[in-house]
N, C-alpha and C. Protein backbone atom coordinates (compact mmCIF):
# COMPACT_ATOMS: atom_id res chain seq x y z
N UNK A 1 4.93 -24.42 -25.55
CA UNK A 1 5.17 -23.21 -26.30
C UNK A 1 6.57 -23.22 -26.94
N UNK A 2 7.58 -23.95 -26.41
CA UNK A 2 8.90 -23.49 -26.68
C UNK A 2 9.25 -24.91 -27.34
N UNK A 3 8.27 -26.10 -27.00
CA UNK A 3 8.60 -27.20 -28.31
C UNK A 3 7.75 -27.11 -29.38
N UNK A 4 6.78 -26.04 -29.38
CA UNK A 4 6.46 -25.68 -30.52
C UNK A 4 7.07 -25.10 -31.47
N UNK A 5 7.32 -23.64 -31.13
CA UNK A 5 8.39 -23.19 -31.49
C UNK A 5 9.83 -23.96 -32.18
N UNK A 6 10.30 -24.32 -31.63
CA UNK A 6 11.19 -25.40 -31.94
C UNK A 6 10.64 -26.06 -33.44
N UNK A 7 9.60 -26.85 -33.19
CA UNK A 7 9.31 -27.85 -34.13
C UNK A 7 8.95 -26.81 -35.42
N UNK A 8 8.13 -25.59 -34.94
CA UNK A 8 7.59 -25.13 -36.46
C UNK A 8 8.57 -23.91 -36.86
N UNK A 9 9.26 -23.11 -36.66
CA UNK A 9 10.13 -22.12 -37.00
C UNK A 9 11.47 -22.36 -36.40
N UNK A 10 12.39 -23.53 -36.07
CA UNK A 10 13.47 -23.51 -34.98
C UNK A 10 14.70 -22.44 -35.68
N UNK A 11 14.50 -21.22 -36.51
CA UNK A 11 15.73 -20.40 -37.12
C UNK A 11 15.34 -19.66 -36.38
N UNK A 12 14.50 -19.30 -35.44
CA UNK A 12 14.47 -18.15 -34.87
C UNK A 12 14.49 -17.91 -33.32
N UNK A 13 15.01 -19.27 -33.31
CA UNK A 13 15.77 -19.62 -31.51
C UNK A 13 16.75 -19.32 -31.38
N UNK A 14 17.41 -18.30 -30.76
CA UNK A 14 18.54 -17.85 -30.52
C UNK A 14 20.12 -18.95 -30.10
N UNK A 15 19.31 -19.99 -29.51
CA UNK A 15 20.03 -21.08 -29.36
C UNK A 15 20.73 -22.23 -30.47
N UNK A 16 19.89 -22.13 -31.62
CA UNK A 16 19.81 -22.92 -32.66
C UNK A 16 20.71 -22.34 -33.49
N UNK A 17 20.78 -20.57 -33.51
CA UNK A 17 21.57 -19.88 -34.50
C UNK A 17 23.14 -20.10 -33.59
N UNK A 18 23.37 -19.93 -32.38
CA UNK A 18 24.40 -20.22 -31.59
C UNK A 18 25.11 -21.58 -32.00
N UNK A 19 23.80 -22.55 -31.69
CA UNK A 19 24.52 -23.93 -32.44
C UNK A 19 25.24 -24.09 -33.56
N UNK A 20 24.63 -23.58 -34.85
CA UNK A 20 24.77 -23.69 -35.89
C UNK A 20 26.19 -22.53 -35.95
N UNK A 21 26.56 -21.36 -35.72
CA UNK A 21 27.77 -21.17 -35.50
C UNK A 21 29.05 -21.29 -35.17
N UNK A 22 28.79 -22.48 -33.68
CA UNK A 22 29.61 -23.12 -33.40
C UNK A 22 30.07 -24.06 -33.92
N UNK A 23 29.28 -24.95 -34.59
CA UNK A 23 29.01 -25.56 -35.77
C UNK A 23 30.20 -25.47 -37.13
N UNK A 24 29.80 -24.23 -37.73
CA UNK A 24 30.21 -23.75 -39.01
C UNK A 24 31.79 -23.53 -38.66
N UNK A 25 31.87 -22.69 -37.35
CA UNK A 25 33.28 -22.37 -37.35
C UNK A 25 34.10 -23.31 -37.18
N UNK A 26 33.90 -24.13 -36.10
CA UNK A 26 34.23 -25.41 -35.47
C UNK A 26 34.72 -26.17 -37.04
N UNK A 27 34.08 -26.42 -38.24
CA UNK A 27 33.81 -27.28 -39.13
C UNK A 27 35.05 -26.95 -39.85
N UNK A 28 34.79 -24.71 -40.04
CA UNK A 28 35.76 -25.02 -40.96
C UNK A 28 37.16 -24.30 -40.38
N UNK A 29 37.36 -24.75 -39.08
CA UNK A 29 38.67 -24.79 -38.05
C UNK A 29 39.38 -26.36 -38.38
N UNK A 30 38.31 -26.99 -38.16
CA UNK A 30 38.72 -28.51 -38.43
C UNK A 30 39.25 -29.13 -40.05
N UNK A 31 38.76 -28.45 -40.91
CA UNK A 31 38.63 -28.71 -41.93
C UNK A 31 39.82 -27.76 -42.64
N UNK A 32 40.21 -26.74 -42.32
CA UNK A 32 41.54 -26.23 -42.58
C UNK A 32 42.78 -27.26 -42.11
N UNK A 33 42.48 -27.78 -41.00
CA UNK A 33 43.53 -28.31 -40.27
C UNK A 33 43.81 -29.83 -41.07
N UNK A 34 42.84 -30.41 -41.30
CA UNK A 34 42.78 -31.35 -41.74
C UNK A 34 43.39 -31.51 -43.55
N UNK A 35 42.85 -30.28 -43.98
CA UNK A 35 43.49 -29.82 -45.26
C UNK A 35 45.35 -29.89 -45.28
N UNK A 36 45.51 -29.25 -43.72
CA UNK A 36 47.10 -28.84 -43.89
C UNK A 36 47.58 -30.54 -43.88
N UNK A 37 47.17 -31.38 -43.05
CA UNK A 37 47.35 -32.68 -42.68
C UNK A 37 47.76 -33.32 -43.84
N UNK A 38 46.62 -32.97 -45.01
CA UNK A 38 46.73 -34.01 -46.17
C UNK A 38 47.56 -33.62 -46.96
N UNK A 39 48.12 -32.07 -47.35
CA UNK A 39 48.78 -31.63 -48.28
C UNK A 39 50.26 -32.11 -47.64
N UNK A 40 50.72 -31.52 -46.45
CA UNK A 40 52.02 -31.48 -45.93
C UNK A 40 52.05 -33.11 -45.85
N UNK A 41 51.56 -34.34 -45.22
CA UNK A 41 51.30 -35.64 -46.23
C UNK A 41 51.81 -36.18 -47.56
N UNK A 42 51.14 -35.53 -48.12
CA UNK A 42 51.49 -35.84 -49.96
C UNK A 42 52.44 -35.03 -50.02
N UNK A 43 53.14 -34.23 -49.42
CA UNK A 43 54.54 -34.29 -49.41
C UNK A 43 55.61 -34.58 -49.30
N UNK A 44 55.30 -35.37 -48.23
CA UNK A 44 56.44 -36.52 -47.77
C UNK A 44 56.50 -37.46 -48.29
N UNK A 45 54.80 -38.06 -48.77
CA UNK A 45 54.73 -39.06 -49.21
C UNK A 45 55.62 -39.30 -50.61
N UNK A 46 55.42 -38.28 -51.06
CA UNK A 46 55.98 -38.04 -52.87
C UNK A 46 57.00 -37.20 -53.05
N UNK A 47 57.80 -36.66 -51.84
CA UNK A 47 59.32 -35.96 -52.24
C UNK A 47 60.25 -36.19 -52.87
N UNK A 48 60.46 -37.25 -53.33
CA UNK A 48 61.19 -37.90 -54.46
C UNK A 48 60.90 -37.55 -55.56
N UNK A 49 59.43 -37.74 -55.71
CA UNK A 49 58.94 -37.47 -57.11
C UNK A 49 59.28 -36.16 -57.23
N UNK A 50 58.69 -35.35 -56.36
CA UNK A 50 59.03 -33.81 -56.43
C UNK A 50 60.02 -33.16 -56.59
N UNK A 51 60.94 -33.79 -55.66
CA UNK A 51 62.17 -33.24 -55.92
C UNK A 51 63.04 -33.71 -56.92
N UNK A 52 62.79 -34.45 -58.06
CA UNK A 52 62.54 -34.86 -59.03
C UNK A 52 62.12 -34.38 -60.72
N UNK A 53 61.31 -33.68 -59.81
CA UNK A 53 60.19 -32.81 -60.76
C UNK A 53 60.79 -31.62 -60.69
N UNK A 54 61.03 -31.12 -59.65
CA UNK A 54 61.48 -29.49 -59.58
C UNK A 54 62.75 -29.02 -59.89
N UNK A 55 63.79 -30.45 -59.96
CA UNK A 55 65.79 -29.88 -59.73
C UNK A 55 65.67 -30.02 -61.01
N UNK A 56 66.42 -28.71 -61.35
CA UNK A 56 67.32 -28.70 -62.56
C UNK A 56 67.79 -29.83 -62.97
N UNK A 57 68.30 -29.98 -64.01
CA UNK A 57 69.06 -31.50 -64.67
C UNK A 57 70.18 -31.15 -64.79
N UNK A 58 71.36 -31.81 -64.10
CA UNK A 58 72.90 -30.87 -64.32
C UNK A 58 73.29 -31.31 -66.27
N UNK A 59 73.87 -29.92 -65.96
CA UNK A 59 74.49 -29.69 -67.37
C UNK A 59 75.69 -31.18 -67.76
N UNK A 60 76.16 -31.70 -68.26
CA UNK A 60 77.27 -32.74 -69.01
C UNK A 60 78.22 -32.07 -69.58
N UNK A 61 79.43 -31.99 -69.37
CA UNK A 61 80.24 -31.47 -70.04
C UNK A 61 80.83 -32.47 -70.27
N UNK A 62 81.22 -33.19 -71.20
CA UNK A 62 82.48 -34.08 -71.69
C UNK A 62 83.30 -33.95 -72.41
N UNK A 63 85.07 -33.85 -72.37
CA UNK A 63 85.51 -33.02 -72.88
C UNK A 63 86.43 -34.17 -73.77
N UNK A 64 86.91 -33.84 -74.86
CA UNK A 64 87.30 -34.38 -75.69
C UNK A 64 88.72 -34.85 -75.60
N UNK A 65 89.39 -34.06 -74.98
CA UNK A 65 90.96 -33.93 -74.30
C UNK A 65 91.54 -34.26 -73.09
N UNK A 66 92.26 -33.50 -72.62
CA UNK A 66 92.83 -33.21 -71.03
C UNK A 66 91.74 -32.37 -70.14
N UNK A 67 91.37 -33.32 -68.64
CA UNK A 67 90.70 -32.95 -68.23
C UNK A 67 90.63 -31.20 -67.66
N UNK A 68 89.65 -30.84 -67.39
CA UNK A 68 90.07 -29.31 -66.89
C UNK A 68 90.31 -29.34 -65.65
N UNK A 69 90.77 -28.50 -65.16
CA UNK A 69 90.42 -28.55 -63.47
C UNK A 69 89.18 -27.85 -63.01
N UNK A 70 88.49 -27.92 -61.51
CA UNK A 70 87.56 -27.65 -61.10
C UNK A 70 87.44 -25.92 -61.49
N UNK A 71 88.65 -25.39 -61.34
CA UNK A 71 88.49 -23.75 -61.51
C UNK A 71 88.28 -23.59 -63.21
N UNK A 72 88.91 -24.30 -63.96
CA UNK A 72 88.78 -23.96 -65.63
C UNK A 72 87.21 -24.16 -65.49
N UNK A 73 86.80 -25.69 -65.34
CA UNK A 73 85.48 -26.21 -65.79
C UNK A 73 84.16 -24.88 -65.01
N UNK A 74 84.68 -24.46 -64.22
CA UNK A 74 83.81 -23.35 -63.07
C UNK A 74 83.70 -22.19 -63.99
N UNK A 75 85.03 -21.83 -64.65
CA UNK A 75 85.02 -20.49 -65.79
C UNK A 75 84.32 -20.71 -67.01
N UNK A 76 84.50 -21.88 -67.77
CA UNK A 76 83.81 -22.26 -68.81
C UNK A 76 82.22 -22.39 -68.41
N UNK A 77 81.97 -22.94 -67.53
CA UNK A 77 80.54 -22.72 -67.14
C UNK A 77 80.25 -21.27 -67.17
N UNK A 78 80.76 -20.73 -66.42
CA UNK A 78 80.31 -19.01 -66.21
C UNK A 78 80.35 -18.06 -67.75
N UNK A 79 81.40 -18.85 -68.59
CA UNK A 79 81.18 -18.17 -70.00
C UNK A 79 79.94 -18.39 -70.45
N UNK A 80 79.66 -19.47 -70.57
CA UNK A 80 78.68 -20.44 -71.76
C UNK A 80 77.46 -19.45 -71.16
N UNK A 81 77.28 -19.77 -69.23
CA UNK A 81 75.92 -19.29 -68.75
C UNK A 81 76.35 -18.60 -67.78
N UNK A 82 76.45 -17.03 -68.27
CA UNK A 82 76.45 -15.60 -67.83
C UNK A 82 75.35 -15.23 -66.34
N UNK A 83 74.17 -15.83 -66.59
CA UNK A 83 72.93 -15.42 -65.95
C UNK A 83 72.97 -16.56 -64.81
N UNK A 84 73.45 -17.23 -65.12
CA UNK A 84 72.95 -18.58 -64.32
C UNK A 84 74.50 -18.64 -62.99
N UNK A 85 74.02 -19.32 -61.90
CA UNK A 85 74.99 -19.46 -61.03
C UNK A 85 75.42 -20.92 -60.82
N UNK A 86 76.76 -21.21 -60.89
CA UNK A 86 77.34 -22.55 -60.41
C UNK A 86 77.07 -23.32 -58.97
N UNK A 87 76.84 -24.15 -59.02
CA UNK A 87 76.21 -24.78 -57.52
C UNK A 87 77.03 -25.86 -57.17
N UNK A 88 77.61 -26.65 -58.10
CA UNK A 88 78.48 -27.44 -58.29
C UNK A 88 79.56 -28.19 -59.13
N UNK A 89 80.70 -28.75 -58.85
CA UNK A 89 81.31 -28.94 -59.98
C UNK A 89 82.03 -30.24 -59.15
N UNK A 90 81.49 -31.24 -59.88
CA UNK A 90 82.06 -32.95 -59.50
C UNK A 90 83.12 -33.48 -60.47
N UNK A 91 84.39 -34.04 -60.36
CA UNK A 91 85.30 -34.34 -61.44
C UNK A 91 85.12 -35.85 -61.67
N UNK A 92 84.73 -36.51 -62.99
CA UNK A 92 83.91 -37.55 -62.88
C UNK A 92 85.24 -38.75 -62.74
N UNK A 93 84.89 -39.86 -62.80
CA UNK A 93 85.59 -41.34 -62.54
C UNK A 93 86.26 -41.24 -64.16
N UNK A 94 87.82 -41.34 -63.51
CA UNK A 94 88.76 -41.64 -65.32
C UNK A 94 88.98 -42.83 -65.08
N UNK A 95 88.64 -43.80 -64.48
CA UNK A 95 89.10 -44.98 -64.99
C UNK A 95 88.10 -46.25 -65.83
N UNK A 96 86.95 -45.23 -65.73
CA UNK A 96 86.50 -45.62 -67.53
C UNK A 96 86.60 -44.74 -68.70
N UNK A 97 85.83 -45.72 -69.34
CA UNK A 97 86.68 -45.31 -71.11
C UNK A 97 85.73 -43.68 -71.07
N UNK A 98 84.71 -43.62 -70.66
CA UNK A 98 84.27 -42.29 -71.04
C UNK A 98 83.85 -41.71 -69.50
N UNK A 99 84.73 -41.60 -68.40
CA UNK A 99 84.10 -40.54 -67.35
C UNK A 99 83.97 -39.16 -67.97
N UNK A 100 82.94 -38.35 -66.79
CA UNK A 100 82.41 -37.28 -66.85
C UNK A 100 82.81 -36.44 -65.91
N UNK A 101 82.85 -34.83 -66.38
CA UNK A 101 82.84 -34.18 -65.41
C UNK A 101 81.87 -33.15 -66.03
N UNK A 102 81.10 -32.69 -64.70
CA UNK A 102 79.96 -31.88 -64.75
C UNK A 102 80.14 -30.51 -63.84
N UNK A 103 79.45 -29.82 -64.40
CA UNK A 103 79.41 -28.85 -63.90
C UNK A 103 78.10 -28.10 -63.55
N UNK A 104 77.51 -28.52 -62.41
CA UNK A 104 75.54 -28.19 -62.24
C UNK A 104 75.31 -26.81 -61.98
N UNK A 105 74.82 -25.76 -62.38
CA UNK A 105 74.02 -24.90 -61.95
C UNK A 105 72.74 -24.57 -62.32
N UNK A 106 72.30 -23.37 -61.49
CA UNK A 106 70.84 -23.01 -61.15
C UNK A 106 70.81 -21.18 -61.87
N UNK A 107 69.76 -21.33 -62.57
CA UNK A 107 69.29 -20.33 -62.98
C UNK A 107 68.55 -18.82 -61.81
């Protein structure tokens, strides 16, 4: 009676719908997890690229004259870009013919 059952209607075995729940949830418990696995993954894997992809490009200032100092080059930044905040300011190598000094910020 009950491998009949089974064989010709088995959706209406209380056991089968149990299975199949444990099943579904189980699947997509595993399958979230496995999701986080692969993304946080291709993160590490490609943080270079990304972080790459995402940083600002520092601004170039090259100045034609006498170098500024870190506080001038910090003010002239803050003129030019009002909105934007300074993050850094590196005084480049003078002992070539054209060093740089930059001044990086973030919007």
């Amino acid at each position: 009676m009950l491998w009949d059952r089974w064989m010709r209607a088995p959706q209406t075995l209380w056991v089968r719908r149990a299975i199949f729940q444990i099943h579904l949830w189980t699947g997509i418990g595993i399958g979230l997890y496995l999701l986080m696995i692969c993304l946080t993954g291709s993160v590490l894997v490609y943080r270079n690229e990304l972080y790459r992809a995402f940083s600002p490009e520092p601004v170039i200032v090259v100045g034609s004259g006498e170098s500024l100092t870190p506080d001038a080059l910090t003010a002239a930044t803050r003129r030019i870009y009002p909105d934007d905040e300074v993050t850094n300011v590196r005084m480049g190598d003078h002992t070539e013919p054209r060093g740089r000094d930059f001044a990086q910020r973030r919007r």
